[in-house]
C-alpha atoms as a PDB file:
ATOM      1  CA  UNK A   1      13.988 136.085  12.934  1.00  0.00           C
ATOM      2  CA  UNK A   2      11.869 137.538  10.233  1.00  0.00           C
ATOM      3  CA  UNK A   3      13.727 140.210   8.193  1.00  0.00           C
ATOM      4  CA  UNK A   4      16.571 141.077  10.937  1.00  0.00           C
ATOM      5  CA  UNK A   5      19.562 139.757   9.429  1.00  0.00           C
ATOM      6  CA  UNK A   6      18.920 141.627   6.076  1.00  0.00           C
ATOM      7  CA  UNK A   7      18.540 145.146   8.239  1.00  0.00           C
ATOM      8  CA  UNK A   8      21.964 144.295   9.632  1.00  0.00           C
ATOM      9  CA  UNK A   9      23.896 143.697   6.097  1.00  0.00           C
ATOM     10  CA  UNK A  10      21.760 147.450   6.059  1.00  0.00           C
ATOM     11  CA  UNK A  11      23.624 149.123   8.078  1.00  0.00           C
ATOM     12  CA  UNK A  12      26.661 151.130   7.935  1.00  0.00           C
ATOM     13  CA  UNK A  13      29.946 148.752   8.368  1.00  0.00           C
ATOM     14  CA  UNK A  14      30.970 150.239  11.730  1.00  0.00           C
ATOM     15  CA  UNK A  15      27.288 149.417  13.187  1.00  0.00           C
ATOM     16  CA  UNK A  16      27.776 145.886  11.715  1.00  0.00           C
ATOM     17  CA  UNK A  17      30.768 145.834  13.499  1.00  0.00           C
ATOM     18  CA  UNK A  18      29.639 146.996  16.719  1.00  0.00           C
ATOM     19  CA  UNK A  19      26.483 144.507  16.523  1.00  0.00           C
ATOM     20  CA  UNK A  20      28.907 141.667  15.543  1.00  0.00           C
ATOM     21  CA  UNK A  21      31.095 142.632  18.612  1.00  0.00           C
ATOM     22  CA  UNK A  22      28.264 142.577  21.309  1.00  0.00           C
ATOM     23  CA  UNK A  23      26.658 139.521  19.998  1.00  0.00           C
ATOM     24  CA  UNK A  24      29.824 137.651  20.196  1.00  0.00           C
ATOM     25  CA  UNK A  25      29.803 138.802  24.206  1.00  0.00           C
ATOM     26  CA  UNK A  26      26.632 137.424  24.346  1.00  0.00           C
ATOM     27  CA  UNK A  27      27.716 134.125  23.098  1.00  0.00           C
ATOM     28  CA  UNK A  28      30.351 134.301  25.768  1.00  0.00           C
ATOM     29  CA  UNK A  29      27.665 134.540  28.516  1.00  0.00           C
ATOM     30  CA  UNK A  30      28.979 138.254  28.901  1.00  0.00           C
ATOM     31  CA  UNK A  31      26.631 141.552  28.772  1.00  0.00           C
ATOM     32  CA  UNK A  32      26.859 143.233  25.735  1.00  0.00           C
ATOM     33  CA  UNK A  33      28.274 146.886  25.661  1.00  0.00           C
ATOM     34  CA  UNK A  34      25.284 149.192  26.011  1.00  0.00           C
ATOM     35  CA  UNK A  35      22.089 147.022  26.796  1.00  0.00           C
ATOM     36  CA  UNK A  36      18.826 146.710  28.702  1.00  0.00           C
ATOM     37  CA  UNK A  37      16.052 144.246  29.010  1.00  0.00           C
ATOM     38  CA  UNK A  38      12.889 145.018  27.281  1.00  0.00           C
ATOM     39  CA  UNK A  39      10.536 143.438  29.515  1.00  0.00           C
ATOM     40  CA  UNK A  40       7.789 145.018  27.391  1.00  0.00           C
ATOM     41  CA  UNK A  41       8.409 143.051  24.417  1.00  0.00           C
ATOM     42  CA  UNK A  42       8.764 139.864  26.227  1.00  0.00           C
ATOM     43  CA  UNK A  43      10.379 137.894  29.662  1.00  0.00           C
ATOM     44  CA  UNK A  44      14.135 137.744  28.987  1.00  0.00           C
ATOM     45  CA  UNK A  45      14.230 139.933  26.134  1.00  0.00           C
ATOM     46  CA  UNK A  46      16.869 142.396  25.962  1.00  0.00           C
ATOM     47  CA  UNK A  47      17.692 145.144  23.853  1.00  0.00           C
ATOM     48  CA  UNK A  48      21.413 145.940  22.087  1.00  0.00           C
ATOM     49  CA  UNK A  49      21.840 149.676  21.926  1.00  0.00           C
ATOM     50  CA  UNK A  50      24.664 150.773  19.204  1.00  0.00           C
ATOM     51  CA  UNK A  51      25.495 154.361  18.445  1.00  0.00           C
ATOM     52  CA  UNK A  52      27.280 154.507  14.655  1.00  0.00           C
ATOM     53  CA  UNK A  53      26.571 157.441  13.495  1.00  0.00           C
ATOM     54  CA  UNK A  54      22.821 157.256  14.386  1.00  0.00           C
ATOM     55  CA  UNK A  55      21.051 155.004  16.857  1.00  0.00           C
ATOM     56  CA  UNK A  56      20.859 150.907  16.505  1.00  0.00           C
ATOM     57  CA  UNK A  57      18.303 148.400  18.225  1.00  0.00           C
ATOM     58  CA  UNK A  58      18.431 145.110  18.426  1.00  0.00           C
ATOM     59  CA  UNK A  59      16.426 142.791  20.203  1.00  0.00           C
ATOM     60  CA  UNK A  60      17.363 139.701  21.374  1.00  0.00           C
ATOM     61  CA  UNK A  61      16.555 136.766  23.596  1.00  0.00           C
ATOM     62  CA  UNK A  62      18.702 134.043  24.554  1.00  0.00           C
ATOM     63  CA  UNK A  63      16.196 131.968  27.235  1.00  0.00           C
ATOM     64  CA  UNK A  64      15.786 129.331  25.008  1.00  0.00           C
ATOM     65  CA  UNK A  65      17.813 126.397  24.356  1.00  0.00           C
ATOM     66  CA  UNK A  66      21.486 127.066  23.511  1.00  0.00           C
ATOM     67  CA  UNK A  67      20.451 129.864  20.755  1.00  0.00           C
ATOM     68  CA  UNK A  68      20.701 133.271  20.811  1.00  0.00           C
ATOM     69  CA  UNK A  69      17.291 134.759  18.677  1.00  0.00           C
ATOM     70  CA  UNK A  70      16.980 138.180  17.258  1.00  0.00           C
ATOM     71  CA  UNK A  71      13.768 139.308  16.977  1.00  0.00           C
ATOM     72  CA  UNK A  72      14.459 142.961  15.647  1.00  0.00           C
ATOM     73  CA  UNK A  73      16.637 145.396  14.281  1.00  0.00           C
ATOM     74  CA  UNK A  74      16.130 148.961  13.399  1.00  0.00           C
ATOM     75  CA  UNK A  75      17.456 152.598  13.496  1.00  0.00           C
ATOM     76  CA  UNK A  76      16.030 154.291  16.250  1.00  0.00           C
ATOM     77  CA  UNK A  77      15.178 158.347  15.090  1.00  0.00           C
ATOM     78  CA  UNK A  78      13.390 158.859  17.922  1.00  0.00           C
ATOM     79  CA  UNK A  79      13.811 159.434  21.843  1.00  0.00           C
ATOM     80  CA  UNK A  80      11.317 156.770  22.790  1.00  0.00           C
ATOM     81  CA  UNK A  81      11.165 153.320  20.762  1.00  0.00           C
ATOM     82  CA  UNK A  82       8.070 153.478  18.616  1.00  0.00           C
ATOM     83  CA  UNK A  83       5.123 151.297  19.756  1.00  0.00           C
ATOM     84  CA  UNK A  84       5.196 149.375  15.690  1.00  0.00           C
ATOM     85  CA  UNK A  85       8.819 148.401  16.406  1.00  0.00           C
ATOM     86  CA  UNK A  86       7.913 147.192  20.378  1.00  0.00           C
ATOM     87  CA  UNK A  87       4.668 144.988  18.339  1.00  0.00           C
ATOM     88  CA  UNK A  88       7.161 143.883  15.783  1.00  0.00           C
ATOM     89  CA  UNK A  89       9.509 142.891  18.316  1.00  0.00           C
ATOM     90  CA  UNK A  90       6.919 141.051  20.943  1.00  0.00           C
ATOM     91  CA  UNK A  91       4.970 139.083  17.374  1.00  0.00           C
ATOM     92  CA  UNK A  92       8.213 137.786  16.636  1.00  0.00           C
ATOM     93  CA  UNK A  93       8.603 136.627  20.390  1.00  0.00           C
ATOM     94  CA  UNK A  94       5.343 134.861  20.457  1.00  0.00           C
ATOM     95  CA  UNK A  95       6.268 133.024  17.216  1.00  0.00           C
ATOM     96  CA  UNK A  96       9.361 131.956  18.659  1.00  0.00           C
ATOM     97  CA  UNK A  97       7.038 130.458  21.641  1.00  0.00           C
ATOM     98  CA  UNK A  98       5.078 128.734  19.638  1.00  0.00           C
ATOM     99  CA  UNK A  99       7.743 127.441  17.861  1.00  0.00           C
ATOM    100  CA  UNK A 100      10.182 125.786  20.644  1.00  0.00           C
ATOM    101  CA  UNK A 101       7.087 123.965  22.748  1.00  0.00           C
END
């Protein structure tokens, strides 16, 4: 959703990699890698944590239909997620709401 696949074609080739790698477990009905759910951006929403070099986030939620949606990407620089990427995250998740009832 919104501007995440464009931050991914960002990122350095072995996070793209990485990213590409636990999505495709996720397809598979497997748990990604690293990974925990992010209850604070929304029910069912989980996060993808890659380390490349420097931290990757990506949330995702796969709750709806046969689809898996990302609602966020972003390079994490700091030890707690920042509250803009959280709101980011959780608008993006309401949107996707609206949009599927």
């Amino acid at each position: 959703m919104g501007d995440s696949l464009q931050r991914v074609r960002a990122f350095s080739n072995d996070a793209r990699q990485d990213i590409g790698f636990a999505l495709d477990r996720v397809q598979r009905g497997q748990d990604p890698p690293d990974w925990k759910p992010m209850p604070s951006v929304g029910p069912g929403v989980m996060e993808i944590r890659v380390h490349a070099g420097t931290a990757h986030r990506l949330f995702y939620v796969t709750k709806f239909a046969d689809a898996i949606y990302v609602l966020h990407v972003f390079v994490k620089k700091t030890g707690k997620t920042l509250t803009t990427d959280i709101e980011l995250g959780r608008k993006r998740y309401q949107a996707l709401l609206r949009e599927v009832h």
